[in-house]
Protein backbone atom coordinates (compact mmCIF):
# COMPACT_ATOMS: atom_id res chain seq x y z
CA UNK A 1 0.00 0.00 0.00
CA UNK A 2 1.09 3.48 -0.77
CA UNK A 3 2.23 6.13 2.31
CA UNK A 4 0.67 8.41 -0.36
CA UNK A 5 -3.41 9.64 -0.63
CA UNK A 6 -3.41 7.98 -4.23
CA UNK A 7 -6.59 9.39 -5.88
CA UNK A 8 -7.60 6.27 -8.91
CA UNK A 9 -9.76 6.78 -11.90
CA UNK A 10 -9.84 3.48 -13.24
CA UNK A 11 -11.80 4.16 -15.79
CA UNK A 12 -9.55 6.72 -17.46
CA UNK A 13 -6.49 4.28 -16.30
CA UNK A 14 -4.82 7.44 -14.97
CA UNK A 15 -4.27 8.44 -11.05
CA UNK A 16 -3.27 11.22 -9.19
CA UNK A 17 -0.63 10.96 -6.09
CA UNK A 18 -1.10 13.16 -3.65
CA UNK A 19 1.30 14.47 -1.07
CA UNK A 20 2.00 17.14 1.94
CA UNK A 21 5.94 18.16 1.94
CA UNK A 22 6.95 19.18 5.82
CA UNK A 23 7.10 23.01 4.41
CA UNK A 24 3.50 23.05 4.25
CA UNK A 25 3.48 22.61 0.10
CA UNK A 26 0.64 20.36 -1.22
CA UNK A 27 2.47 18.22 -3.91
CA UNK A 28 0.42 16.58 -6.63
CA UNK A 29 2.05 14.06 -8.87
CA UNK A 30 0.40 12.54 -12.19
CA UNK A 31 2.75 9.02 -13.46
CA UNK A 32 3.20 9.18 -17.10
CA UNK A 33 5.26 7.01 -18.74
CA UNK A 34 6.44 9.01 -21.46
CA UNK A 35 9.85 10.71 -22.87
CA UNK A 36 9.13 13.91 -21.12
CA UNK A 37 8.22 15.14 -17.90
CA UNK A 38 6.61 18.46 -16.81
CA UNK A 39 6.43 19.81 -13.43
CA UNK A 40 4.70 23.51 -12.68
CA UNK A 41 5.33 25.59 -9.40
CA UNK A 42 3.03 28.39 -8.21
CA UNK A 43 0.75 30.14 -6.08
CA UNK A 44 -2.71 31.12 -5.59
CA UNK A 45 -1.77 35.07 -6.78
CA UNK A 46 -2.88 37.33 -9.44
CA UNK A 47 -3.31 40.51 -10.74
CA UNK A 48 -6.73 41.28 -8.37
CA UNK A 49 -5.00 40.38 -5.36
CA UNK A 50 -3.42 43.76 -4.36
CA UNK A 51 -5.75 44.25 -1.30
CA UNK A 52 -4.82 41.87 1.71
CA UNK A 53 -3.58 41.24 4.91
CA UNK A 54 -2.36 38.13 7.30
CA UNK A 55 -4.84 36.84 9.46
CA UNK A 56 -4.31 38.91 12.84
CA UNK A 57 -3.39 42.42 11.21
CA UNK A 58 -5.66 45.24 11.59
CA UNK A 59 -5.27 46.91 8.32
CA UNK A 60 -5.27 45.66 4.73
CA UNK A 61 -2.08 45.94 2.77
CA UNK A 62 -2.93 47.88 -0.67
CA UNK A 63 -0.95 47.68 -3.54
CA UNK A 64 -0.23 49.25 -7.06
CA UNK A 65 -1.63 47.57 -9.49
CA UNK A 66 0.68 44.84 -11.62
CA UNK A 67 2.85 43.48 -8.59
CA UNK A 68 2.41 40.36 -9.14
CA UNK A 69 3.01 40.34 -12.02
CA UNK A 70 5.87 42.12 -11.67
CA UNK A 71 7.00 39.99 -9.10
CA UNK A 72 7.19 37.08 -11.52
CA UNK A 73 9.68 38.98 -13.41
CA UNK A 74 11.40 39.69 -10.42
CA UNK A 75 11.83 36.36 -9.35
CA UNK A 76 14.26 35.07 -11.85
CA UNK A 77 16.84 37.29 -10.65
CA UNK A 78 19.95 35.83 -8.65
CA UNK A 79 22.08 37.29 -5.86
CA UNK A 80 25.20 35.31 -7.53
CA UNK A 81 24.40 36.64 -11.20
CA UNK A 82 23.05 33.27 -12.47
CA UNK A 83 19.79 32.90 -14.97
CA UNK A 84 17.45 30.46 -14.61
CA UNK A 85 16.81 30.68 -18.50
CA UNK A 86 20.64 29.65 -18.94
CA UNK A 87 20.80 26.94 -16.10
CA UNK A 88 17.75 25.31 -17.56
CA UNK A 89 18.88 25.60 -21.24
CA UNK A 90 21.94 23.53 -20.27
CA UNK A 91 20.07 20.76 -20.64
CA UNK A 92 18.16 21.70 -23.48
CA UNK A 93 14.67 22.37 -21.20
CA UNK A 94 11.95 24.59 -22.37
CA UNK A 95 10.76 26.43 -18.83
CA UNK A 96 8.50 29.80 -18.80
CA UNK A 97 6.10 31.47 -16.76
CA UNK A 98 3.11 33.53 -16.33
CA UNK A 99 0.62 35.48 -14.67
CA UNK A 100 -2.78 35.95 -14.52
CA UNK A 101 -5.44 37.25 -12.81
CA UNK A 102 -5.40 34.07 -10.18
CA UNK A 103 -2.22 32.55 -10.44
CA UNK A 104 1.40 32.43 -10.95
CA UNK A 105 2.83 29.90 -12.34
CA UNK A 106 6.57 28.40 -12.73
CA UNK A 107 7.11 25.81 -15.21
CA UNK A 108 9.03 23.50 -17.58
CA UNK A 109 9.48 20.40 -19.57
CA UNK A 110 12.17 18.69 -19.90
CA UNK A 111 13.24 15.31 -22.09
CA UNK A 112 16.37 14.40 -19.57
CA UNK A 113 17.62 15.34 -16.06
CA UNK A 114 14.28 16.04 -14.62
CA UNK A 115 15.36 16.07 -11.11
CA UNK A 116 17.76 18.33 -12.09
CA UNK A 117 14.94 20.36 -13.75
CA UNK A 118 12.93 20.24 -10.66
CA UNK A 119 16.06 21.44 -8.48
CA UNK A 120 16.67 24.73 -10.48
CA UNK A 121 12.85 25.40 -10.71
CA UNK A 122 12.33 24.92 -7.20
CA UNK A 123 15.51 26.88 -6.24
CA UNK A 124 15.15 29.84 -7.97
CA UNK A 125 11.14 30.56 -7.16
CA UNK A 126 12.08 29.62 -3.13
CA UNK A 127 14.78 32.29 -3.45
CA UNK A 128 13.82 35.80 -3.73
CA UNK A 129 16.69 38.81 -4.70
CA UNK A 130 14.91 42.33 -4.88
CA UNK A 131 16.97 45.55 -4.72
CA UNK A 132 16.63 49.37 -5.74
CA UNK A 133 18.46 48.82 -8.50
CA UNK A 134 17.03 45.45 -9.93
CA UNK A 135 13.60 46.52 -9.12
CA UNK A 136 13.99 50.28 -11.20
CA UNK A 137 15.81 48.31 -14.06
CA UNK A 138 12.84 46.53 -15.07
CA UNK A 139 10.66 49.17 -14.89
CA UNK A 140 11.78 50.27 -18.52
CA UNK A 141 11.27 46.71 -19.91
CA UNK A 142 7.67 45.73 -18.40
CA UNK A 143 6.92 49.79 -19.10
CA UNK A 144 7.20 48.73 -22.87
CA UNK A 145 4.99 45.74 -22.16
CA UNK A 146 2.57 47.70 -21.41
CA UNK A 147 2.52 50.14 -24.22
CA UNK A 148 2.46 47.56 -26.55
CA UNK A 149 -0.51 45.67 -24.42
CA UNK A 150 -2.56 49.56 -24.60
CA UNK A 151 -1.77 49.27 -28.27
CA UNK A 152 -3.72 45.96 -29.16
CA UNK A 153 -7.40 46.12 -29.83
CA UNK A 154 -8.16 42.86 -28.41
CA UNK A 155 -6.12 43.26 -25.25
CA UNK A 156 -8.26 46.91 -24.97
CA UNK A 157 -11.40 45.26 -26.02
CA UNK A 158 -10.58 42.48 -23.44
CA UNK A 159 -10.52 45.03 -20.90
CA UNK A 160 -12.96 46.60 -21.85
CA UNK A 161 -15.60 43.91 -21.08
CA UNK A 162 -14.01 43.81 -17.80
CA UNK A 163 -14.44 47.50 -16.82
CA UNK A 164 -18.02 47.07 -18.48
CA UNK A 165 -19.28 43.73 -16.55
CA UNK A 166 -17.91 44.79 -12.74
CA UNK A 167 -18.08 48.19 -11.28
CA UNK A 168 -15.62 47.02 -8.36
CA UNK A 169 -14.47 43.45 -8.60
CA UNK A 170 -10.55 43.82 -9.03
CA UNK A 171 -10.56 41.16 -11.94
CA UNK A 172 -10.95 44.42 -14.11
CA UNK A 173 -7.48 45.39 -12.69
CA UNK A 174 -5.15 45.13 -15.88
CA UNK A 175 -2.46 42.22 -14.64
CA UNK A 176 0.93 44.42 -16.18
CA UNK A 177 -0.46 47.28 -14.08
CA UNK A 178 0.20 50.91 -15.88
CA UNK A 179 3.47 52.76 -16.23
CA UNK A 180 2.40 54.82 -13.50
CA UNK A 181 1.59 51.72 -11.06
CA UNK A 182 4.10 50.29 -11.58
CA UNK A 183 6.56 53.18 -10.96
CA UNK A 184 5.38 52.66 -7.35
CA UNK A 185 7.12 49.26 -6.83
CA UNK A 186 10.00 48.85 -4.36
CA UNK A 187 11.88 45.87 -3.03
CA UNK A 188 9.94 46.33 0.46
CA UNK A 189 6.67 46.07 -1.48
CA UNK A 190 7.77 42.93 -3.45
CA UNK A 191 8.90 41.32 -0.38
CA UNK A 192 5.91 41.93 1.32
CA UNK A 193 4.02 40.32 -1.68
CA UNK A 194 6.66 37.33 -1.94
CA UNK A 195 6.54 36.59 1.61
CA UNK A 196 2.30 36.71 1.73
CA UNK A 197 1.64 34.38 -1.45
CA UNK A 198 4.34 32.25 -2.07
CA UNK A 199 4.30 30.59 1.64
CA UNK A 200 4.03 27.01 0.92
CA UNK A 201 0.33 26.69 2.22
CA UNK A 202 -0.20 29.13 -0.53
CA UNK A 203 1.12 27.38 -3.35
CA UNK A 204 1.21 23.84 -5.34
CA UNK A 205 4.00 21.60 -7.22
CA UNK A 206 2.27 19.32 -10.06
CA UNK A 207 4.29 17.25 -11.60
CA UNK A 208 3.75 15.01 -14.72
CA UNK A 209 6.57 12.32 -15.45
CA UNK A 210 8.16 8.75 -14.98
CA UNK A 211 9.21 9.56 -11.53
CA UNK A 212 8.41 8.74 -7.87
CA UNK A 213 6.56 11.28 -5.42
CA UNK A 214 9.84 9.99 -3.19
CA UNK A 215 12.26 11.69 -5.86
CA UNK A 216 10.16 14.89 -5.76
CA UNK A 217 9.67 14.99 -1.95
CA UNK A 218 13.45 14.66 -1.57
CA UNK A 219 14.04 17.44 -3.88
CA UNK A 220 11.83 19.38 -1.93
CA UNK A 221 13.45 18.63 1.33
CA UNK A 222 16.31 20.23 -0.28
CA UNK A 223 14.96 23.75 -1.18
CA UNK A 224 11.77 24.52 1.14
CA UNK A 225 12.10 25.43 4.83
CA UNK A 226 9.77 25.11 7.47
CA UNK A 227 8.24 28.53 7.98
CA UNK A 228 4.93 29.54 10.28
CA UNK A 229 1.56 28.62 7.64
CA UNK A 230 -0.50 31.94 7.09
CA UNK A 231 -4.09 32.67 6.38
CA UNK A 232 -4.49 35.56 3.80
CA UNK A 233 -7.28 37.02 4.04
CA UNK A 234 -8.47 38.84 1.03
CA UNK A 235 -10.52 42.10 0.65
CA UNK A 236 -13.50 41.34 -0.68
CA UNK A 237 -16.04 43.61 -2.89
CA UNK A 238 -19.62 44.75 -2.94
CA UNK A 239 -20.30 44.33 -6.76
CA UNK A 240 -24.03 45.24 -7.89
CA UNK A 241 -26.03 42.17 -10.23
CA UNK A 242 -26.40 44.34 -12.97
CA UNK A 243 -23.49 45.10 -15.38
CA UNK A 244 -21.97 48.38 -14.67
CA UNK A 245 -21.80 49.78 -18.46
CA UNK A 246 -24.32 48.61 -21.09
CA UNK A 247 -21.90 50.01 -24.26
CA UNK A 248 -19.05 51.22 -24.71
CA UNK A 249 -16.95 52.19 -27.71
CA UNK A 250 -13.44 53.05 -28.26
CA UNK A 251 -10.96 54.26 -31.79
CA UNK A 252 -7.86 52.27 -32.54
CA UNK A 253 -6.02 51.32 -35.07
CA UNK A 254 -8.08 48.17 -36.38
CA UNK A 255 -9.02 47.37 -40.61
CA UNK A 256 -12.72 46.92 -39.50
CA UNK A 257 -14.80 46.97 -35.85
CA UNK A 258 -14.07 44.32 -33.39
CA UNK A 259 -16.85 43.39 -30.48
CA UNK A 260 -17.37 41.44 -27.30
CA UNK A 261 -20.71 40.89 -26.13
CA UNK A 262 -20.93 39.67 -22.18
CA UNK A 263 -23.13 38.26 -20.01
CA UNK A 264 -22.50 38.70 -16.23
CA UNK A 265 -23.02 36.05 -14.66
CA UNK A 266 -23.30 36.65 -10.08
CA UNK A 267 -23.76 33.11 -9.08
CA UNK A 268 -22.10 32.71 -5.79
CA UNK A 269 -20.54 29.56 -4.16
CA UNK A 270 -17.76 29.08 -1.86
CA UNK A 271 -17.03 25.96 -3.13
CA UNK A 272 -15.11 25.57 -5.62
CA UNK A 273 -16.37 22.59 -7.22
CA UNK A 274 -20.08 24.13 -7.75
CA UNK A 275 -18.43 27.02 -9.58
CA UNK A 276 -16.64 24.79 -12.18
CA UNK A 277 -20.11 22.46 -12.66
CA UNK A 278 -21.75 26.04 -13.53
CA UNK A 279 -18.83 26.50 -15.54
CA UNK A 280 -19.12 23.16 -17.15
CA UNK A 281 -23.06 24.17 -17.60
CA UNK A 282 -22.48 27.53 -19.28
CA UNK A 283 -19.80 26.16 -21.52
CA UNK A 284 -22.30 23.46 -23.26
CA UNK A 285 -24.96 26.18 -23.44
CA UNK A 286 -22.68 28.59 -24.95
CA UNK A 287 -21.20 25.65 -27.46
CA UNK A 288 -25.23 24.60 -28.32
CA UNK A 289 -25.89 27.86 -29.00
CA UNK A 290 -23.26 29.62 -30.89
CA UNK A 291 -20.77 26.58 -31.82
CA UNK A 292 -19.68 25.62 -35.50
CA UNK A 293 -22.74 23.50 -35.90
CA UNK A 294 -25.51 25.61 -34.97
CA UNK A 295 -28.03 27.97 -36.56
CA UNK A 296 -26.33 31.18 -35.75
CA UNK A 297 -22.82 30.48 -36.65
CA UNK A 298 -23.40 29.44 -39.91
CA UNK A 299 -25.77 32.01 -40.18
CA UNK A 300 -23.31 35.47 -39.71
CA UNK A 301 -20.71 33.49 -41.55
CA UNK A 302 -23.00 32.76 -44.55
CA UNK A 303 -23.70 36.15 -44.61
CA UNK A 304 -20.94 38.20 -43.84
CA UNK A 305 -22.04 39.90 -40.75
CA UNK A 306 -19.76 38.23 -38.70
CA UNK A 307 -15.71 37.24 -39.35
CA UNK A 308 -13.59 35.73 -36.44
CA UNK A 309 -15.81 34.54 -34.04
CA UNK A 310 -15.51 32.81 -30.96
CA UNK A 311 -17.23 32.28 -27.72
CA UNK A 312 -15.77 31.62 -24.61
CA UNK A 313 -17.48 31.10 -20.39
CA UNK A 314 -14.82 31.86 -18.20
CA UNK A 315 -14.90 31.87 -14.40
CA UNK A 316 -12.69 31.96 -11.21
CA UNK A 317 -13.52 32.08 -7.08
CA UNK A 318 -14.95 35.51 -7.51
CA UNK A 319 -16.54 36.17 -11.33
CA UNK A 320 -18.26 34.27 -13.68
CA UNK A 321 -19.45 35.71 -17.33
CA UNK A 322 -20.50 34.41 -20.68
CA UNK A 323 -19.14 35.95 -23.75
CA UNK A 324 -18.74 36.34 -28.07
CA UNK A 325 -16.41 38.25 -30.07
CA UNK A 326 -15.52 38.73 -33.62
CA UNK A 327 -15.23 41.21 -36.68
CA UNK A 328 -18.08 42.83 -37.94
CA UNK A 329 -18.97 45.98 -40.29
CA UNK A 330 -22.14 46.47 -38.61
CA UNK A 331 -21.27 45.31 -35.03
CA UNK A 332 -24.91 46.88 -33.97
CA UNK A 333 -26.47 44.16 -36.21
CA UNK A 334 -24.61 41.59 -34.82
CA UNK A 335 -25.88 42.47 -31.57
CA UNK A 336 -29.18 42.01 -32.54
CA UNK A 337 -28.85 39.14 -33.82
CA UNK A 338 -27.21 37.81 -30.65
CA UNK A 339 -30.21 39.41 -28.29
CA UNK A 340 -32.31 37.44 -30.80
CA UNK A 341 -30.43 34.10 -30.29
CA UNK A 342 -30.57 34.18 -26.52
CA UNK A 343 -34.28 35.45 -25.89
CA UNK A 344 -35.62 32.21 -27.70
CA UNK A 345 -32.39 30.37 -26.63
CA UNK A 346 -35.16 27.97 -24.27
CA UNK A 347 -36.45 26.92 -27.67
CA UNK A 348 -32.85 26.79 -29.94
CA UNK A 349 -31.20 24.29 -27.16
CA UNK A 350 -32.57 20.86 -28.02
CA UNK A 351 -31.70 17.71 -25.90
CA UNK A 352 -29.31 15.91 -28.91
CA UNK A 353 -27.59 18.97 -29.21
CA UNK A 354 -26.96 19.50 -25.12
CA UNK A 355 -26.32 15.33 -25.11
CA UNK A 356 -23.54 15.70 -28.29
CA UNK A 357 -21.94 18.62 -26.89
CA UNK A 358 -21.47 17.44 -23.94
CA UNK A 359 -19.96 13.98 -25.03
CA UNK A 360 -17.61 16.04 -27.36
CA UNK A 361 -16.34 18.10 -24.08
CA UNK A 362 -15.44 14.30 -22.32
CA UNK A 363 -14.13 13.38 -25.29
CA UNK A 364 -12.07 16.48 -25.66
CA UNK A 365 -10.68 16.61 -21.87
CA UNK A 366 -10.29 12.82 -22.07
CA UNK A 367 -7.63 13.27 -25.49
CA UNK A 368 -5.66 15.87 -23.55
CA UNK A 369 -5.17 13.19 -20.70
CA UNK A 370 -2.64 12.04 -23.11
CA UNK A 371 0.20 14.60 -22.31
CA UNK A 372 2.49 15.32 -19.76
CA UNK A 373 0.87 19.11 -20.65
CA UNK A 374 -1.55 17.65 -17.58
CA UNK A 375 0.38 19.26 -14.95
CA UNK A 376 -0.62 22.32 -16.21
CA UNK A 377 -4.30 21.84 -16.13
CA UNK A 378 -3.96 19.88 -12.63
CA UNK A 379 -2.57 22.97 -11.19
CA UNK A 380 -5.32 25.36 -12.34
CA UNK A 381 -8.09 23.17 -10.95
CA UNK A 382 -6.21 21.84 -7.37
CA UNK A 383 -4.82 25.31 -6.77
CA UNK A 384 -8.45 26.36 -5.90
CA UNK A 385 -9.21 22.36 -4.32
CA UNK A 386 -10.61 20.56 -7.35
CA UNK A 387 -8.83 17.68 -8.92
CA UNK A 388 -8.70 17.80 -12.43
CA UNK A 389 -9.73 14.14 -13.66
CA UNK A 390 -12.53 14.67 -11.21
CA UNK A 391 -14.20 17.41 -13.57
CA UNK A 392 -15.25 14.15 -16.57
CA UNK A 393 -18.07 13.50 -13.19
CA UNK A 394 -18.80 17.03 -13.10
CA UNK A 395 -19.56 16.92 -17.26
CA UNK A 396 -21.44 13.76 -16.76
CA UNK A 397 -23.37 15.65 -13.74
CA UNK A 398 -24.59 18.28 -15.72
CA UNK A 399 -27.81 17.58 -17.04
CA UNK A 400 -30.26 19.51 -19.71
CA UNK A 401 -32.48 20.75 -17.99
CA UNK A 402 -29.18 23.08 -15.73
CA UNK A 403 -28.63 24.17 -19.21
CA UNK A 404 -31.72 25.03 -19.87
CA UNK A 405 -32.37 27.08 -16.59
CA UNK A 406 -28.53 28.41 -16.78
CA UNK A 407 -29.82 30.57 -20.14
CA UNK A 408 -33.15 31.75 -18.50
CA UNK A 409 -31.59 32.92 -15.47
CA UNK A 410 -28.51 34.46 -17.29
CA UNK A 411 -29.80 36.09 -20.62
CA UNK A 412 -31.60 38.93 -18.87
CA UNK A 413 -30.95 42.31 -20.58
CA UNK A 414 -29.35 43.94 -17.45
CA UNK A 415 -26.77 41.27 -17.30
CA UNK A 416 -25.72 42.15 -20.78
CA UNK A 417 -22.68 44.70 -22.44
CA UNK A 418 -21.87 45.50 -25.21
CA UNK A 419 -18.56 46.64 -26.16
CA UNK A 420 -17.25 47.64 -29.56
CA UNK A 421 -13.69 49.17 -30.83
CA UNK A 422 -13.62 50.82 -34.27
CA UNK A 423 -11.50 52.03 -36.80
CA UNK A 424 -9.65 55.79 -36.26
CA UNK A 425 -11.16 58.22 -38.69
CA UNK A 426 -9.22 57.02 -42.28
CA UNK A 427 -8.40 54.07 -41.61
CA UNK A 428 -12.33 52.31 -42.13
């Protein structure tokens, strides 16, 4: 019998080890016997979480806007001079990392010398070096980022929706911050952030390979310390149920108007798990309705109204929305026809649709099973206490008639925005 909580899905043939290293650092491993391995480190911290404190402080801690991000960048700097890029590239590994509005994430994949891998990965994120004059040189570079992000329609139109669905939820809080923010950032403010999110109780190692949870564990040993678990508690928001801007329009530089239509969606749950089954719900309706196979796709590709288009449901602890995008000349029209689509959407849903989609989703999570890429998606869904193979039962949960009361509860007019860029004078 395993000392390890080994989580079995026989009927997928995979399983998930599970593990608690001393430091406090919930370990998840996933056995794949392939070539490769992949192993992601990170913590439950994004670009909304700049208003905290530790549990027993009086007074929440607020930050400028992009730290965390900015903190990522931070963190592959050395007091001895050294690169993580160049230490992993000695051994010809691919490692990156990124930052969202929820997470950060460490991560790489590697063909040979895994536990080597793992050792640099884990060493460099468990060892912080901030000063002035690191912190002010990046300023310059992650400055430009985020010129370059105000200069792309979709990023703008992205944002857009954001500022549009929630009048105070910080997931409208751009992750790179602004050049002004982030002018704000010193080495005592990173620090701060480090040492609040990326305690061990905070974070998660998921690793994908032909290895032990033995071999990790003793990696581990070699890297974490033993340090006091913390509660963060974060600030949470008022935010009203209807959308805070109906429309909104912008100018940039784009060949013809882009849109995103969104649907605000306030369903509330502390656990997790019920969020991601009304996730799982609003992803089949939105696939039923406006997927490659049904009446409205082909018809605003047939005629020309719409070019580009794609639908997404996206969700995290604290938001939830719906949403479509695309190209359009008459973006106006193509908002009709969407109000159209989802006031008789009761009607357009039929039961072999819902029953196909939803077999396609199974089918679709079930193919990327097949990849040590897993890691990845294991840490997204256990970061927040859900185990990723465990979301196939959440699919099969789901039945028609959620879907059907998901779109009659959601499509309500003052749930609904409508934002639109368009072309600078001249260039339409």
């Amino acid at each position: 019998m395993s000392k390890y909580l080994e989580l079995n899905y026989p009927s997928l043939d995979e399983k998930i080890i599970c593990a608690k290293h001393r430091s406090g650092l919930e370990v998840r491993l996933i056995p794949k016997k392939f070539s490769s391995g992949c192993a992601v480190f990170g913590t439950r911290y994004g670009g909304k979480d700049n208003c905290f404190k530790l549990e027993g402080e009086e007074d929440f801690s607020v930050m400028p806007e992009g730290v965390a991000h900015y903190l990522e960048h931070k963190m592959f700097e050395s007091e001895d001079g050294t690169d993580p890029f160049e230490r992993f590239g000695r051994y010809g590994t691919y490692a990156n990392a990124f930052t969202s509005s929820n997470v950060t994430c460490y991560h790489f994949t590697s063909t040979n010398n895994f536990l080597e891998n793992l050792r640099i990965l884990l060493d460099f994120v468990s060892h912080p070096y901030f000063t002035k004059e690191n912190v002010e040189k990046e300023q310059g570079i992650i400055g430009q980022e985020i010129k370059m992000g105000d200069d792309n329609p979709n990023r703008a139109l992205y944002y857009m929706l954001l500022n549009s669905l929630y009048e105070s939820n910080p997931v409208k809080t751009k992750v790179v911050g602004t050049v002004e923010s982030i002018s704000r950032i010193t080495p005592e403010l990173l620090y701060r952030c480090y040492n609040t999110f990326y305690n061990m109780s905070n974070m998660r190692l998921c690793v994908s390979a032909d290895i032990t949870m033995d071999e990790i564990l003793s990696v581990c040993d070699e890297f974490l310390e033993i340090k006091p678990q913390k509660k963060i508690i974060r600030k949470t928001f008022e935010e009203k149920e209807e959308v805070n801007v109906k429309y909104s329009e912008k100018k940039m530089s784009v060949s013809k108007p882009i849109f995103i239509v969104g649907v605000k969606d306030n369903f509330k749950s502390d656990n997790y798990t019920e969020r991601y089954r009304r996730n799982i719900a609003s992803n089949i309706m939105m696939n039923v309705l406006f997927g490659q196979s049904g009446d409205f796709y082909n018809d605003v590709y047939k005629s020309g109204l719409i070019n580009d288009f794609d639908f997404d449901a996206d969700f995290s602890d604290s938001y939830a929305y719906c949403a479509i995008d695309g190209k359009s000349d008459e973006p106006e029209k193509a908002y009709e026809k969407f109000l159209t689509c989802v006031k008789n959407a009761k009607d357009i849903i039929k039961r072999e649709d819902f029953n196909r989609c939803k077999i396609a989703s199974i089918a679709s999570i079930i193919k990327s099973l097949d990849s040590v890429g897993v890691a990845q998606a294991e840490f997204r869904t256990s970061i927040f206490g859900t185990e990723l193979f465990d979301l196939i039962n959440l699919y099969r949960e789901v039945t028609f008639e959620d879907v059907i009361s998901l779109s009659e509860e959601l499509f309500n007019d003052r749930y609904i925005t409508m934002n639109v860029v368009k072309p600078l004078k001249g260039d339409y």
